[in-house]
N, C-alpha and C. Protein backbone atom coordinates (compact mmCIF):
# COMPACT_ATOMS: atom_id res chain seq x y z
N UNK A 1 90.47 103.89 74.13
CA UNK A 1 90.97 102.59 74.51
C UNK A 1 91.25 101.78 73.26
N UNK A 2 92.53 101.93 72.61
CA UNK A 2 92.92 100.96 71.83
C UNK A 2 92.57 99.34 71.91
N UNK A 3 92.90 98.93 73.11
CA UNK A 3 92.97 97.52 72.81
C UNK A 3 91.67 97.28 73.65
N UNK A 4 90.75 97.78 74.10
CA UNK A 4 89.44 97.54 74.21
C UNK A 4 88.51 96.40 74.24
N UNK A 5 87.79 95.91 74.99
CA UNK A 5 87.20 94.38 74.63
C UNK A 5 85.96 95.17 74.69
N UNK A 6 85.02 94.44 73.75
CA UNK A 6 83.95 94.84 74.16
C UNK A 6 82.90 93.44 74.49
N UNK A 7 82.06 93.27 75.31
CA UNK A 7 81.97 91.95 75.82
C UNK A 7 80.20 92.51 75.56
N UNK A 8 79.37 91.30 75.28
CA UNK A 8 78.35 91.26 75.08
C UNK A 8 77.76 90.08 75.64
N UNK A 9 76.66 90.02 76.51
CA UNK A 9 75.67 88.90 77.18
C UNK A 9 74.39 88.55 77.25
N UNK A 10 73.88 88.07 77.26
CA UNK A 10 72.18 88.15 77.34
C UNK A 10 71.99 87.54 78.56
N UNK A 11 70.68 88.00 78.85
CA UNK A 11 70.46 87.37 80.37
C UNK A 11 69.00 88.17 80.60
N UNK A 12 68.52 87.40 81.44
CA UNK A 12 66.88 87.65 82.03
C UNK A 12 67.32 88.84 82.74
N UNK A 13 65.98 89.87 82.40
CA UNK A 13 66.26 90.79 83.69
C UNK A 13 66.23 90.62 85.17
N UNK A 14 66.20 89.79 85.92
CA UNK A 14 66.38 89.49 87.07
C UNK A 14 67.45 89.09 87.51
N UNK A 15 68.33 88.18 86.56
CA UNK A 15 70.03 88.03 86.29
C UNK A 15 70.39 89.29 86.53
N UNK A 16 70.26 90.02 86.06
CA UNK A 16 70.82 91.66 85.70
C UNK A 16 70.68 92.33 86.41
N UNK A 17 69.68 92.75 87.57
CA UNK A 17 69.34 92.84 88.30
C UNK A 17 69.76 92.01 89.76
N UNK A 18 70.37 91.11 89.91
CA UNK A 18 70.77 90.19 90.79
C UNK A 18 72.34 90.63 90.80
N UNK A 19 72.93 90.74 89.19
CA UNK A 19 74.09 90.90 89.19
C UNK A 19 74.69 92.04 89.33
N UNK A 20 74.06 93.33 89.24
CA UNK A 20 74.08 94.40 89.79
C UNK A 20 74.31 94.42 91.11
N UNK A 21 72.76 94.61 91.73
CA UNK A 21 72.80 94.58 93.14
C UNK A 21 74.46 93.79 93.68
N UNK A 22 75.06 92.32 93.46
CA UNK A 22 76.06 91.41 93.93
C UNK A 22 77.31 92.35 93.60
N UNK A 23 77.35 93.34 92.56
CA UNK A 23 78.33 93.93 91.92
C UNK A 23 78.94 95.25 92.89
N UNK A 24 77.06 95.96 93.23
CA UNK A 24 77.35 97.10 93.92
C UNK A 24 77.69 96.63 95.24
N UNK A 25 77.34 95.56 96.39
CA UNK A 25 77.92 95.28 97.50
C UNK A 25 79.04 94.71 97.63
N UNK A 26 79.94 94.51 96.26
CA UNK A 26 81.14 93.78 96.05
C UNK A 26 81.97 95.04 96.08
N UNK A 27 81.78 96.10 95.17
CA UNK A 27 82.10 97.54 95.14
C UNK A 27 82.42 98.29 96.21
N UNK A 28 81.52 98.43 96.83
CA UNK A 28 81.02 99.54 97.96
C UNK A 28 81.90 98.81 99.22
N UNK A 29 82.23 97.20 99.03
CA UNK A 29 82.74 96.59 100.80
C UNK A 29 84.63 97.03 100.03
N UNK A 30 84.64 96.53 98.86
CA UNK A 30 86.62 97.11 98.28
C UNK A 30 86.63 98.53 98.34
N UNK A 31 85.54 99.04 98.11
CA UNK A 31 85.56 100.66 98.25
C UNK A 31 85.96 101.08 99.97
N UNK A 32 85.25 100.32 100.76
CA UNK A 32 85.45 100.83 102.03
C UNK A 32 86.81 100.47 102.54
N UNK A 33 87.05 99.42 102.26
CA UNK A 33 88.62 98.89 102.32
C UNK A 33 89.94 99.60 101.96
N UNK A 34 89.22 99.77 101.00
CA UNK A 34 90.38 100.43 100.56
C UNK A 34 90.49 101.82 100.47
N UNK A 35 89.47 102.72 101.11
CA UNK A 35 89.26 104.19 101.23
C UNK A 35 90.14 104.29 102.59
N UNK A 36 89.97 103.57 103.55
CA UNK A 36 90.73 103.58 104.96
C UNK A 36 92.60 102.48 105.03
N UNK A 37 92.82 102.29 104.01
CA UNK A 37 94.17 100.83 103.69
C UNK A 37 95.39 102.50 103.73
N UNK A 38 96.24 101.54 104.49
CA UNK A 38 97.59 102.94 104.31
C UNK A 38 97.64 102.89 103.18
N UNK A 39 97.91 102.42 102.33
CA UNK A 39 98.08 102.78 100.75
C UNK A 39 97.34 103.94 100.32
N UNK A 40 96.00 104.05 100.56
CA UNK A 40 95.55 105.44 100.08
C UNK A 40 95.19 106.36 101.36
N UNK A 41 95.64 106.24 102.50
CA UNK A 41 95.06 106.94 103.52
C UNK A 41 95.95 108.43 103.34
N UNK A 42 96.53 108.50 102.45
CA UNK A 42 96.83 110.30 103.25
C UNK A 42 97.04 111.01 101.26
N UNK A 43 96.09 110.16 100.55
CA UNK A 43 95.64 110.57 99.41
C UNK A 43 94.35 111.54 99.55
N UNK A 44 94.68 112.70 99.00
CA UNK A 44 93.49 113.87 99.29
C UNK A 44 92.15 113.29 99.06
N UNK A 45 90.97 113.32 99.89
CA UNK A 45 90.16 113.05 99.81
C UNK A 45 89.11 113.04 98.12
N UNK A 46 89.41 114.04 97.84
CA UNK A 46 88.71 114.71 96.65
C UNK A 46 89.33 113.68 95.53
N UNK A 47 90.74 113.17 95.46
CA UNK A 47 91.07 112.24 94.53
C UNK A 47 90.99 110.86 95.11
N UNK A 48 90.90 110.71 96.30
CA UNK A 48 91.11 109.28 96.36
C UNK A 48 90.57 108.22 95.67
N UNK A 49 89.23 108.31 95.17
CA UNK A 49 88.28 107.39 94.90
C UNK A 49 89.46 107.07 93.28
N UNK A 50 89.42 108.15 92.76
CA UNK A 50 90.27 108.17 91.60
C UNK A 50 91.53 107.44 91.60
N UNK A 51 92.20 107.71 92.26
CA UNK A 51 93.17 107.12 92.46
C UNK A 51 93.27 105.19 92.71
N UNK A 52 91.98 105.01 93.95
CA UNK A 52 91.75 104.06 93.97
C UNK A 52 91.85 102.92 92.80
N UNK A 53 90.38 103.48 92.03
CA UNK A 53 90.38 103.12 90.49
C UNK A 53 91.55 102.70 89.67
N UNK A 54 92.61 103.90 89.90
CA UNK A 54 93.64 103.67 88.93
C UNK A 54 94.58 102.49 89.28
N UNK A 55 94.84 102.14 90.47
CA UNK A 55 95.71 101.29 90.99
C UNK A 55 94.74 99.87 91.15
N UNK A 56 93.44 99.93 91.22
CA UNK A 56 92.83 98.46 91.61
C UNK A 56 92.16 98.57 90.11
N UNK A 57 92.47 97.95 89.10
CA UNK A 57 91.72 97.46 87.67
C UNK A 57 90.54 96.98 88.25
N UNK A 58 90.34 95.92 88.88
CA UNK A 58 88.91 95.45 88.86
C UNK A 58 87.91 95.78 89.43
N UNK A 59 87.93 97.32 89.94
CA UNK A 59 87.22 98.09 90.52
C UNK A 59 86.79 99.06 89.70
N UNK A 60 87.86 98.95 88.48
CA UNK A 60 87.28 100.15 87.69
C UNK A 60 86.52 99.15 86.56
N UNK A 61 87.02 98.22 86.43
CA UNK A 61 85.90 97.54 85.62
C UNK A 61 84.50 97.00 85.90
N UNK A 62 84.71 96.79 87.16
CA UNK A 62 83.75 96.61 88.04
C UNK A 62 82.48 97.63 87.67
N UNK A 63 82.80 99.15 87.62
CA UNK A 63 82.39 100.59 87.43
C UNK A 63 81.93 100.35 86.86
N UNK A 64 82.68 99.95 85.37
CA UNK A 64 82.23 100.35 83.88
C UNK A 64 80.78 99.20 83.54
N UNK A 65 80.72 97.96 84.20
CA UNK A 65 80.36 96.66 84.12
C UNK A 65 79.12 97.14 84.81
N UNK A 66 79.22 97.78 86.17
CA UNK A 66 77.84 98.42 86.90
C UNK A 66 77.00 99.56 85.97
N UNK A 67 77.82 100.28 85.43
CA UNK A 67 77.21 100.99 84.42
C UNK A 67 76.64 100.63 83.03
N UNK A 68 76.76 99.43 82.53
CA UNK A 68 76.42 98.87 81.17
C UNK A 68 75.05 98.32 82.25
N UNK A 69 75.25 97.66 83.19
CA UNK A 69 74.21 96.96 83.25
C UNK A 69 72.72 98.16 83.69
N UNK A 70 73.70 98.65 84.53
CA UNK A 70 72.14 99.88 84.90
C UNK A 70 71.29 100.40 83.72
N UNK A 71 72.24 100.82 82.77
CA UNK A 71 71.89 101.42 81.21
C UNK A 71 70.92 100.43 80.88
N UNK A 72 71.64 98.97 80.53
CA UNK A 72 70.34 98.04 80.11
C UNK A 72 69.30 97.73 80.34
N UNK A 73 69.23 97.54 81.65
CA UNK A 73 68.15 97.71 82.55
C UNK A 73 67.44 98.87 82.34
N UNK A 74 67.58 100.02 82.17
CA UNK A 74 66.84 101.18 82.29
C UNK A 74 66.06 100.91 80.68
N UNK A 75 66.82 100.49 79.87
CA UNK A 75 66.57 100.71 78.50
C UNK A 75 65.48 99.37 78.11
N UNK A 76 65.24 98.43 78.90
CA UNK A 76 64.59 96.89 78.81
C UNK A 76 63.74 97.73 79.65
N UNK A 77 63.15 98.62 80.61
CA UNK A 77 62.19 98.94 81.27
C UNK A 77 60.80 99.84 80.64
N UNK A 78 62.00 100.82 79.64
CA UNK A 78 61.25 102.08 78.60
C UNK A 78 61.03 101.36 77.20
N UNK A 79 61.40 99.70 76.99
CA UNK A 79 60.63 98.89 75.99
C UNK A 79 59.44 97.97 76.16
């Protein structure tokens, strides 16, 4: 990723934890939406999720954003 941001925050673990959890039921309700939307309905199952991603940006950032935070969290738990 050339033009890349890389974004940095601090926050209580319970923030992080709050914002997770808000992130994954924000995820999982556009995920369901849009797993059944004609737009991706007769996209092979096995790619759809992928596909999804590629066409909705803030779902895949969403991803990447759920994954920094889980990491941190895991890593603030084993300190």
């Amino acid at each position: 990723m050339g033009n890349a941001l890389n974004i940095n925050a601090q926050m209580p673990a319970a923030q992080a934890q709050a914002l997770l959890a808000d992130l994954r039921a924000h995820y999982s309700m556009s995920l369901n939406d849009y797993w059944y939307a004609d737009e991706f309905r007769n996209v092979p199952r096995e790619t759809r999720h992928s596909s999804i991603l590629k066409k909705k940006p803030v779902m895949a950032a969403q991803q990447r954003l759920m994954a920094a935070l889980s990491l941190s969290l895991k890593a603030a738990k084993q300190s």
